[in-house]
Every structure is written in C-alpha cells, then in structure tokens.
Protein backbone atom coordinates (compact mmCIF):
# COMPACT_ATOMS: atom_id res chain seq x y z
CA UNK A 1 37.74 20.75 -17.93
CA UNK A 2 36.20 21.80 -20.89
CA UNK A 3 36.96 20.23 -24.09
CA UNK A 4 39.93 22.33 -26.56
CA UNK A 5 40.36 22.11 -29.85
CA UNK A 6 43.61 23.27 -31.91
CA UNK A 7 43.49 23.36 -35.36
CA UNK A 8 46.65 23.88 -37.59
CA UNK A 9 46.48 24.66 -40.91
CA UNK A 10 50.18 23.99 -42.78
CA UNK A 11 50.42 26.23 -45.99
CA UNK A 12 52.09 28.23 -48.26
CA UNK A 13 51.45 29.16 -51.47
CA UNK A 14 54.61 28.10 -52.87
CA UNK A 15 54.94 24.54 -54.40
CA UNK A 16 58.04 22.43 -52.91
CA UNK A 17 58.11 23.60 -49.21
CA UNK A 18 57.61 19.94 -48.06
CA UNK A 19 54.09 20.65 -46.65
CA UNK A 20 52.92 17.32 -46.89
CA UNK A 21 55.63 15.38 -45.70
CA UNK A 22 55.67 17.96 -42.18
CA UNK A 23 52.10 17.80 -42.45
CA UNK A 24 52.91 13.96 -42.07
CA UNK A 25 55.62 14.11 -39.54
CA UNK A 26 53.74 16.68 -37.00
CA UNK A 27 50.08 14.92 -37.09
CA UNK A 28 51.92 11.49 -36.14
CA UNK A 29 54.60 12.83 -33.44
CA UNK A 30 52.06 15.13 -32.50
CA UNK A 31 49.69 12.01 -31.66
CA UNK A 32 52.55 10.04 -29.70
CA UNK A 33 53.94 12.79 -27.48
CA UNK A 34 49.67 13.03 -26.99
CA UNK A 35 48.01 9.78 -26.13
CA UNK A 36 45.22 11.34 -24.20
CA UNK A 37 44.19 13.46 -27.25
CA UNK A 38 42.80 12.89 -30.45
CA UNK A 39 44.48 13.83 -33.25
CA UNK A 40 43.01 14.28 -36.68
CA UNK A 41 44.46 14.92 -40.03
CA UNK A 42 42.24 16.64 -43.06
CA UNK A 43 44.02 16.28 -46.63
CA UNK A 44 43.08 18.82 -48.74
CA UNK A 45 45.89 18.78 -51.29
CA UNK A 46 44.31 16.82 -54.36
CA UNK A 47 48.18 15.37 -54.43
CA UNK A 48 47.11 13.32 -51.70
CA UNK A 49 50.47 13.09 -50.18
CA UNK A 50 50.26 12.55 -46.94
CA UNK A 51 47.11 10.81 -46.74
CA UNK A 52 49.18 7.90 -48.73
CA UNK A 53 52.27 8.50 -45.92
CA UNK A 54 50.00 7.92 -43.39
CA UNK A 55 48.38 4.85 -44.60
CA UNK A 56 50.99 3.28 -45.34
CA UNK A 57 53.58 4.89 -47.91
CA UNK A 58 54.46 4.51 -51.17
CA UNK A 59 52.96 2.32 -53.50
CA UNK A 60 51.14 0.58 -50.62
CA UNK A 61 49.81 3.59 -49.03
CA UNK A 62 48.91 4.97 -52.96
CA UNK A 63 46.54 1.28 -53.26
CA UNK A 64 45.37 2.51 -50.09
CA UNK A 65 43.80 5.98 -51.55
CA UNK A 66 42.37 4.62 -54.26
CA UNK A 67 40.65 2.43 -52.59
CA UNK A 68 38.99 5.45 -49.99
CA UNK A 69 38.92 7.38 -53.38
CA UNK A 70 36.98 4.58 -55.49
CA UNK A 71 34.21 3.30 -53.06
CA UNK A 72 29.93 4.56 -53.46
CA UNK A 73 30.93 7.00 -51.13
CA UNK A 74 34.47 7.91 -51.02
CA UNK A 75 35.65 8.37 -47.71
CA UNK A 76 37.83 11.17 -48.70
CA UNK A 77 37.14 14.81 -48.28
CA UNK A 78 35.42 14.61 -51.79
CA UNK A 79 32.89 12.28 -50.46
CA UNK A 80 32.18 14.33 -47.41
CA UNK A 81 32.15 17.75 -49.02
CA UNK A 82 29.86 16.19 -51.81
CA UNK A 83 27.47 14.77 -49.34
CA UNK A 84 27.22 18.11 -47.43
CA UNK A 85 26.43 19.96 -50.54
CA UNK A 86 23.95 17.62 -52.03
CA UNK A 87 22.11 17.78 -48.65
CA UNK A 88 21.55 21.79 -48.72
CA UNK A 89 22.32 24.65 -46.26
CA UNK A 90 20.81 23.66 -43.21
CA UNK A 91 20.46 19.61 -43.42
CA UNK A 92 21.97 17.31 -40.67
CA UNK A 93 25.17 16.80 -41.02
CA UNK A 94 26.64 12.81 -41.95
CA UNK A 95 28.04 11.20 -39.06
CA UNK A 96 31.87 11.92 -39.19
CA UNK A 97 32.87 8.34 -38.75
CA UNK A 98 31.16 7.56 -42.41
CA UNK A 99 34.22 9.04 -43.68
CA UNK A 100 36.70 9.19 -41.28
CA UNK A 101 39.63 6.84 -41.07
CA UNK A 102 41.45 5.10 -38.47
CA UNK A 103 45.10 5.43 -39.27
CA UNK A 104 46.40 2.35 -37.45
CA UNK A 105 43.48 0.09 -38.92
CA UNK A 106 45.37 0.38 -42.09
CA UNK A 107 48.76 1.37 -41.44
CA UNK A 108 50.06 0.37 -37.54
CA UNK A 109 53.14 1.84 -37.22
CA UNK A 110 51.02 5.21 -36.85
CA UNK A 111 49.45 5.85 -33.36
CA UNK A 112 45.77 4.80 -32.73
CA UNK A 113 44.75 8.17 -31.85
CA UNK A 114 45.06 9.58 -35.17
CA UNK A 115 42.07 9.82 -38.01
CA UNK A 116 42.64 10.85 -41.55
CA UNK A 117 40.08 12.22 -43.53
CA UNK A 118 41.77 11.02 -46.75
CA UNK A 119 42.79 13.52 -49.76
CA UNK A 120 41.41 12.69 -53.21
CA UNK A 121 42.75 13.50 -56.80
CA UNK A 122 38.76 14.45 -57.90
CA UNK A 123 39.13 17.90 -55.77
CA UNK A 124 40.34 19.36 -58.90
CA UNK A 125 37.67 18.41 -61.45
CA UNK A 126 35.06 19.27 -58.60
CA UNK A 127 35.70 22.43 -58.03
CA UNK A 128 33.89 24.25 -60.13
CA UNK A 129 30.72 22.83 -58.91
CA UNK A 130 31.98 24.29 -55.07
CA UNK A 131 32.77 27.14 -56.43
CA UNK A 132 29.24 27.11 -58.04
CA UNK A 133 27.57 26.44 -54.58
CA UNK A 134 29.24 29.06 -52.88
CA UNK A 135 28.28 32.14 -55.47
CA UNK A 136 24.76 30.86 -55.42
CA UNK A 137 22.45 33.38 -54.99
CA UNK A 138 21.10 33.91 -51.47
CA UNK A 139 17.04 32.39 -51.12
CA UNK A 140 16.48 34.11 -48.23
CA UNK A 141 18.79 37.13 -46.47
CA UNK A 142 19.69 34.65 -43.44
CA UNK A 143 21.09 32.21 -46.05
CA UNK A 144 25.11 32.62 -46.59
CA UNK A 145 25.73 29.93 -49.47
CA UNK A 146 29.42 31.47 -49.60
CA UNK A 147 29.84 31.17 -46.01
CA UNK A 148 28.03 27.66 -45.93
CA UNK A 149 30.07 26.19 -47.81
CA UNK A 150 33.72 27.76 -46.93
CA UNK A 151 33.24 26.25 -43.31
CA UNK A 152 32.35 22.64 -44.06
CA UNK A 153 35.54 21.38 -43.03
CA UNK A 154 35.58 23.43 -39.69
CA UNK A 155 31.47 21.89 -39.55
CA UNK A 156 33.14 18.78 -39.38
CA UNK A 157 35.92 19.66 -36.78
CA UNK A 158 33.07 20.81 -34.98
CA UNK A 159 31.09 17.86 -35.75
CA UNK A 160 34.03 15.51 -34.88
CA UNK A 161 34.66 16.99 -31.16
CA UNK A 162 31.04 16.59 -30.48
CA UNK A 163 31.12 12.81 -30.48
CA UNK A 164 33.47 12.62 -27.26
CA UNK A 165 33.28 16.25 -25.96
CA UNK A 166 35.62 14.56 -22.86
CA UNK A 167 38.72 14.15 -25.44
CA UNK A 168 40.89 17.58 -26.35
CA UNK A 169 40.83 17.62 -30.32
CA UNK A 170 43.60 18.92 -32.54
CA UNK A 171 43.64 19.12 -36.22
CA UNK A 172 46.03 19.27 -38.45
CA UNK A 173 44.98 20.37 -42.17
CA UNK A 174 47.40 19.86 -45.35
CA UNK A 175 46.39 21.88 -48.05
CA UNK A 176 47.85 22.76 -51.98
CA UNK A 177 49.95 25.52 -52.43
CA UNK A 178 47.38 27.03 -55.18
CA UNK A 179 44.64 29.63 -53.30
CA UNK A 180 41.62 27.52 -55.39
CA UNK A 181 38.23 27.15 -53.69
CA UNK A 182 39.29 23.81 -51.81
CA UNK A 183 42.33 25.47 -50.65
CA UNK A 184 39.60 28.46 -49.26
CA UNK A 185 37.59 25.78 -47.23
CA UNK A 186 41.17 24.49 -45.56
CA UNK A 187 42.32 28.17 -44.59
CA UNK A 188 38.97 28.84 -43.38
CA UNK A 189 38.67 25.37 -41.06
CA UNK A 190 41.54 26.65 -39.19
CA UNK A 191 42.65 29.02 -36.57
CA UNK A 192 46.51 29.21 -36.09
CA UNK A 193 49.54 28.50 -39.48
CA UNK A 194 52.33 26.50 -39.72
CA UNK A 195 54.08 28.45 -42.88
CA UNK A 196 56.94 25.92 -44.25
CA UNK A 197 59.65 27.90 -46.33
CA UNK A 198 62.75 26.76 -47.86
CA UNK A 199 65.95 29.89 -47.47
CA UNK A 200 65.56 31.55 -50.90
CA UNK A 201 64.19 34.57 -52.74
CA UNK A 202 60.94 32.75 -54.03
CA UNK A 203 59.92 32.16 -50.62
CA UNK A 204 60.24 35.93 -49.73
CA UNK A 205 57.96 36.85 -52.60
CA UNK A 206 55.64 34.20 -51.34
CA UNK A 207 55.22 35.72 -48.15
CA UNK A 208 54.20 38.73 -49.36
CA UNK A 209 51.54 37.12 -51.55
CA UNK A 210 50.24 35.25 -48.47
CA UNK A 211 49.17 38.31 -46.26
CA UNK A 212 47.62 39.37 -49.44
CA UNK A 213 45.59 36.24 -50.17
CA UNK A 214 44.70 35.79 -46.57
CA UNK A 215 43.99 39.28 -45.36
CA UNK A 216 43.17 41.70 -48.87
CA UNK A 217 45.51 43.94 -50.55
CA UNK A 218 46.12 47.74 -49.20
CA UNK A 219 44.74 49.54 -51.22
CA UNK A 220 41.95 46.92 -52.71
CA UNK A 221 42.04 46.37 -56.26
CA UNK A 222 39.30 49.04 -57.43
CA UNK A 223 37.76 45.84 -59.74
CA UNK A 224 38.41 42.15 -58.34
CA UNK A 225 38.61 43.99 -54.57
CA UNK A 226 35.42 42.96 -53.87
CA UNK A 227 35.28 39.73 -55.23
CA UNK A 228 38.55 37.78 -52.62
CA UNK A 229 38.66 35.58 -49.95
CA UNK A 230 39.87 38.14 -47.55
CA UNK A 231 37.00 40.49 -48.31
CA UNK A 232 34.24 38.37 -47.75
CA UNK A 233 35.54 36.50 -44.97
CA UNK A 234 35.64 39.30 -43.58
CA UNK A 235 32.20 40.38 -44.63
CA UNK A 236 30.77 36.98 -42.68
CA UNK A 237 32.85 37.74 -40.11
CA UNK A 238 34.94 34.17 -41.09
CA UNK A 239 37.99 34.21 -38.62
CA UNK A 240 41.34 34.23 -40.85
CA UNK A 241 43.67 31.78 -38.88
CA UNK A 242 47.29 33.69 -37.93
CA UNK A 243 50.85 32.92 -38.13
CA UNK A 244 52.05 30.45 -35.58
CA UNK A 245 54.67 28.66 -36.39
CA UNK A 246 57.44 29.44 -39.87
CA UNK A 247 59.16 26.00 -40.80
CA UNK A 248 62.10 26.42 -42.00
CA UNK A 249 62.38 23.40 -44.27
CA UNK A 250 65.40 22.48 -46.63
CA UNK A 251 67.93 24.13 -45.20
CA UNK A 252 71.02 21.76 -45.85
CA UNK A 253 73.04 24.84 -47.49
CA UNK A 254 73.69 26.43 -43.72
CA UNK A 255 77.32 25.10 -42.84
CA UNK A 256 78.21 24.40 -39.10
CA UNK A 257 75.72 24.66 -36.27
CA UNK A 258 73.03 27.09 -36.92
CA UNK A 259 71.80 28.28 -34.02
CA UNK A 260 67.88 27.88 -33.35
CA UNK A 261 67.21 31.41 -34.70
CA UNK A 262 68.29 30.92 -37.85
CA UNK A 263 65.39 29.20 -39.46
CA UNK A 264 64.88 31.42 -42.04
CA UNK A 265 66.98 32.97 -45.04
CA UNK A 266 67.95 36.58 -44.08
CA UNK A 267 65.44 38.05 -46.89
CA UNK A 268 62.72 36.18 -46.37
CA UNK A 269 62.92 36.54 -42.57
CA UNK A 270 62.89 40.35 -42.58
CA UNK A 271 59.49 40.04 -45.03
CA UNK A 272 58.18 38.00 -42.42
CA UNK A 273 59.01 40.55 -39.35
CA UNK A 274 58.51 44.08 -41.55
CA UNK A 275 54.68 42.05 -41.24
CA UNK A 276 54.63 41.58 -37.85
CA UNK A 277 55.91 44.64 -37.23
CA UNK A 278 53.07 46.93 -39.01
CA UNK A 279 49.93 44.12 -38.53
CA UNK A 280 51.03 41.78 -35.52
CA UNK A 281 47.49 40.60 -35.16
CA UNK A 282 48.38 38.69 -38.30
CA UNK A 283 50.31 36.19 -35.85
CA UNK A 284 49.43 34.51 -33.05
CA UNK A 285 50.51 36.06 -29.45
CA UNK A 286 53.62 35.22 -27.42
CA UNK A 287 54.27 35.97 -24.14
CA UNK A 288 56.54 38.36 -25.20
CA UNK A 289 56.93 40.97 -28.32
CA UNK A 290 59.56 40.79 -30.50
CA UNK A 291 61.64 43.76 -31.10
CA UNK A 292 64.10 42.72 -33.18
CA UNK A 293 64.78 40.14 -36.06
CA UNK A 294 66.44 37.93 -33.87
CA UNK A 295 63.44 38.01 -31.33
CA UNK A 296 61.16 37.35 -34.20
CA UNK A 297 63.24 34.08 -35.57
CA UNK A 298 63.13 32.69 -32.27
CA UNK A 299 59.93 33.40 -31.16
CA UNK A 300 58.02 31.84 -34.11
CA UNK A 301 60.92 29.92 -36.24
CA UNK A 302 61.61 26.23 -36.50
CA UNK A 303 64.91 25.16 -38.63
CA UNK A 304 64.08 21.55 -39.95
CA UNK A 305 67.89 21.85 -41.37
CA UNK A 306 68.34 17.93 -40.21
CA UNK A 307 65.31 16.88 -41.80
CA UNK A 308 66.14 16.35 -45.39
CA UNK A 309 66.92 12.83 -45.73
CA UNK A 310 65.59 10.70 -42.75
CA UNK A 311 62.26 12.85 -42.87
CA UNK A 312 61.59 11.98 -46.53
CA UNK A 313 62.60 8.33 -46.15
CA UNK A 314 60.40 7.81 -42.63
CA UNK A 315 57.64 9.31 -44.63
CA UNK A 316 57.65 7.22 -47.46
CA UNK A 317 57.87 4.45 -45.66
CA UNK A 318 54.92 5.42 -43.60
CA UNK A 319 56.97 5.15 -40.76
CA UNK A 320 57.26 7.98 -37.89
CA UNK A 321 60.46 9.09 -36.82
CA UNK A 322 60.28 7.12 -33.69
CA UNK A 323 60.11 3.87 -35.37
CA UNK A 324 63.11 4.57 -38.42
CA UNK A 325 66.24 2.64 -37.68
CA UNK A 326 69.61 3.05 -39.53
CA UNK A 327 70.05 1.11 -42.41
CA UNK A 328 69.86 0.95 -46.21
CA UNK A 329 66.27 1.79 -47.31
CA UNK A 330 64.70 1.20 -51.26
CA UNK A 331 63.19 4.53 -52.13
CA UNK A 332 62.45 4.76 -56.17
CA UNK A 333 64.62 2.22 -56.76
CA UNK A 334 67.14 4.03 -54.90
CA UNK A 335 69.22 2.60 -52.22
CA UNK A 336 69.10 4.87 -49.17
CA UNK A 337 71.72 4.57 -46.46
CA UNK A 338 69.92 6.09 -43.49
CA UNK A 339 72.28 6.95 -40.17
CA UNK A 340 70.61 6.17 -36.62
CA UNK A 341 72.54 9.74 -35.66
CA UNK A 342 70.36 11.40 -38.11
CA UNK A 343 67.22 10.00 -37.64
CA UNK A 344 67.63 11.38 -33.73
CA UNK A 345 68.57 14.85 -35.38
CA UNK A 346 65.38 14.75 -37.35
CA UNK A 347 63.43 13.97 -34.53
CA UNK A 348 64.69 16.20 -32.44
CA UNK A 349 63.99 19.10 -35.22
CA UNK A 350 60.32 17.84 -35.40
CA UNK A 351 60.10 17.61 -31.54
CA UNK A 352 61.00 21.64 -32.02
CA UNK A 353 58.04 22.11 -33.92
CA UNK A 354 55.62 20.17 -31.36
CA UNK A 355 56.91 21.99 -28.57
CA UNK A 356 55.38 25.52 -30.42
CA UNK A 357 52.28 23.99 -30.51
C-alpha cells in the first residue's frame, strides 16, 4: 500500500488551552496504540513545552533542551529552519536525522517510534530574519521566497517520509498561540486541526479570530487585506489545514456525568457550528452532516473534563498515561496525590481523542 501521512496541527490562538501538554499526551498515546507507524512531533512553540515533556519532564527534560538548543547546530527547529535558509531556495535539503531526535534515546518511558524535532527559546529573536526571507523580493518570477519559506516544515515532513516510504507517517505539530511568522510555517506544515478550548467567553471570541487568521476576513481590510496569511496562501495556492478535532480542555466546572457531546461551553460551541454551518469546507468531512448543535458536538468534540490533574502530572513527569500509577507525586514542590481511578479516566478521555484521528 502506498505510504500515508497525517499531519495534525494543535492550535489556538488563545494562551492557556493546554496545547502543549495534549500536544504531549496525543503524539505519545498516539505512538503506542501505533507501533507499526512512525510518529513524529515538531515543536514550534518557543515555550518549548512539550519538547521538555517528552524528553524527560521537568527540570530533567528542561537540561535536556538546552542541551539540543546549545550545540554548533542545534537540533531544534531553529537549527533546521536556519540551515534551510542559509542554503537558498532550491539547495538540497539536510538529512532529517541531523536534527531529529529519538524520544526513547533520551527519555524511555516514551515509545521508540516517536521523533521530536525539539522547540527552542531563539524562535523569538529569529524571527525577524524569517520574516525577512520570506518578503524578499522575487529574483526570478518562478521564485516564491514567501512560499519557500512558509513550507519548510511540511519540506521536512516530506523529507522525513521519504527515508522509509514503507512506514505510514503522522505528525503532530505544537505551535504558540500568537499568529507570528513561526506560528505561519506550523499552520502551513499541516493539513487537518486539533483546536483545544477551555468552556468560557474568551474562547468564543477566539474562534472567531481563528477563521479570520486562517482563512481572511469578509470583507478584506481595504489596507493590510493584502498583506495576511490567508491571502497569500491562498495566492500560492498553500493548502490551509481544516478543523478536525475541538478539545475541550479544562472542563472541571461541569457537575455530574457530561455526556460525550458536551465538550464545549454552550457559547463557544454555537460560534464553532454558526462556522460550519455557512463555510463547512473549513472542517474536515464526516460521514455524515451535522444538522444540529448536538450533531456538531459529537461529530467533532472531545471533553478532556478528566484530564486536569493526572494529565498535567503524567506530563511533567514525562510519563504517558499508560505508565502513571497512583500515588503521591512532587510537582513544584507540591505534593500531588494522584488516584489510579483517575489516571484510567484520563486515559480513557485521551483514547477519545485518538479514536478521531
């Protein structure tokens, strides 16, 4: 069979929606309940936060980053981008496995078949120069610099899958809520979102901000129109990944059992489907339509209501689900009690999320 590849970018542009930390959670259950794939994880939060999760956790996954962050060549998605732009439009790409990790060389509670392409703090102070490389004028009218360089992280998707075309690929891409130029290249490497919310108005207005981010405001601005991501993606005829998958994350003020529908806060959930309803090419297909609200919730929601606790511990431990036993955990100089009852809720509220993928 011919080789697949799924690539999953998880972002919203709201800070606190626990992107990382699912970002975490799905790329490592993802890679268990998938042995025969290979699974591959592309930090582009300058944060770093779940590149430090996966190798490792706390202060011990933190050493870990620096260390990716602080050699000739970082290995971090600073290192690669810079070494792709130095080269020029149109130069080789460097072999993937120059900067790719091997989670479970560093860190082996995680699977073997996961890679992290590490985040790094220096995506901040670098950006300008990106953005710099990008609005550089075109030498020649088949030369794209903007285009070029928004698709260096899907180059190196691309680039990745090549080396065992036999293996499916998926990718899962953690990002910073911000809509900066490194937070372009991540929405363009992917094809499908996972949109993490918490039940509140902020995350309403949010949504509304990300269709116009991703896909232009209606009418265009009659000045800075011209000048966003939406319209010149779709000028180079970039694909702008679509809604898969809304997390709903933080949830612990729903008493009782919520039923699986009910992912989503009321207001921000009838944002979502008012969106689907006018431009449902903004989300990926089903095998059936969604007529209602309720259809929508359960056709694209995941409630992560049981995730608070045991999801934040397991992750900054470095530890998947599958592997966190009850007990009292040190977090911050906290003491943690952690119940084995929860930690199979939690997993079972992740497990929801793999199955819609």
């Amino acid at each position: 069979m011919p080789q697949s590849i799924e690539r999953y970018v998880i972002w919203n542009n709201k800070g606190g929606v626990g992107k990382s930390t699912i970002a975490f959670h799905a790329a490592t259950r993802y890679a268990e309940r998938h042995p025969d794939k290979r699974v591959l994880l592309i930090d582009l939060c300058p944060q770093s936060n779940s590149s430090m999760m996966i190798l490792g956790g706390g202060e011990r996954g933190e050493a870990q980053v620096m260390a990716l962050c602080t050699e000739a060549t970082p290995r971090t998605v600073v290192g690669y981008m810079s070494t792709v732009i130095a080269g020029g439009q149109g130069a080789p790409l460097p072999d993937p496995y120059q900067f790719l990790v091997k989670a479970s060389s560093v860190n082996d509670a995680v699977p073997s078949n996961l890679a992290l392409l590490c985040g790094d703090g220096n995506l901040e102070p670098m950006s300008p120069a990106v953005t710099g490389a990008a609005n550089a004028p075109a030498l020649t009218p088949a030369s794209q610099p903007w285009r070029w360089v928004h698709l260096v992280f899907r180059s190196l998707i691309d680039s990745f899958a090549a080396r065992e075309p036999e293996s499916d690929l998926t990718v899962f891409i953690d990002t910073n809520p911000s809509f900066s130029i490194y937070t372009e290249l991540a929405i363009a490497a992917g094809d499908k979102l996972i949109v993490p919310v918490n039940a509140d108005d902020s995350s309403r207005v949010a949504a509304n901000a990300l269709f116009i981010l991703l896909h232009g405001q209606q009418p265009p601005h009659p000045i800075y129109g011209a000048w966003t991501f939406a319209v010149r993606a779709s000028t180079y005829g970039m694909l702008v990944p679509r809604i898969h998958a809304i997390v709903g994350n933080r949830l612990t003020q729903y008493d009782g059992s919520a039923s699986a529908f009910a992912a989503l806060s009321d207001a921000t959930a009838d944002t979502l489907f008012k969106q689907y309803q006018a431009a449902p090419h903004f989300f990926t297909t089903r095998p059936k339509t969604a007529s209602n609200l309720k259809g929508f919730r359960e056709l694209y929601s995941v409630a992560l209501r049981d995730f608070n606790t045991a999801g934040v511990v397991a992750a900054h431990l470095g530890c998947p689900l599958s592997q966190l036993k009850g007990g009292y955990y040190n977090v911050h100089g906290h003491n943690i009690q952690i119940n084995s009852a929860r930690v199979a809720e939690c997993q079972l509220a992740v497990d929801s999320l793999i199955n819609m993928l």
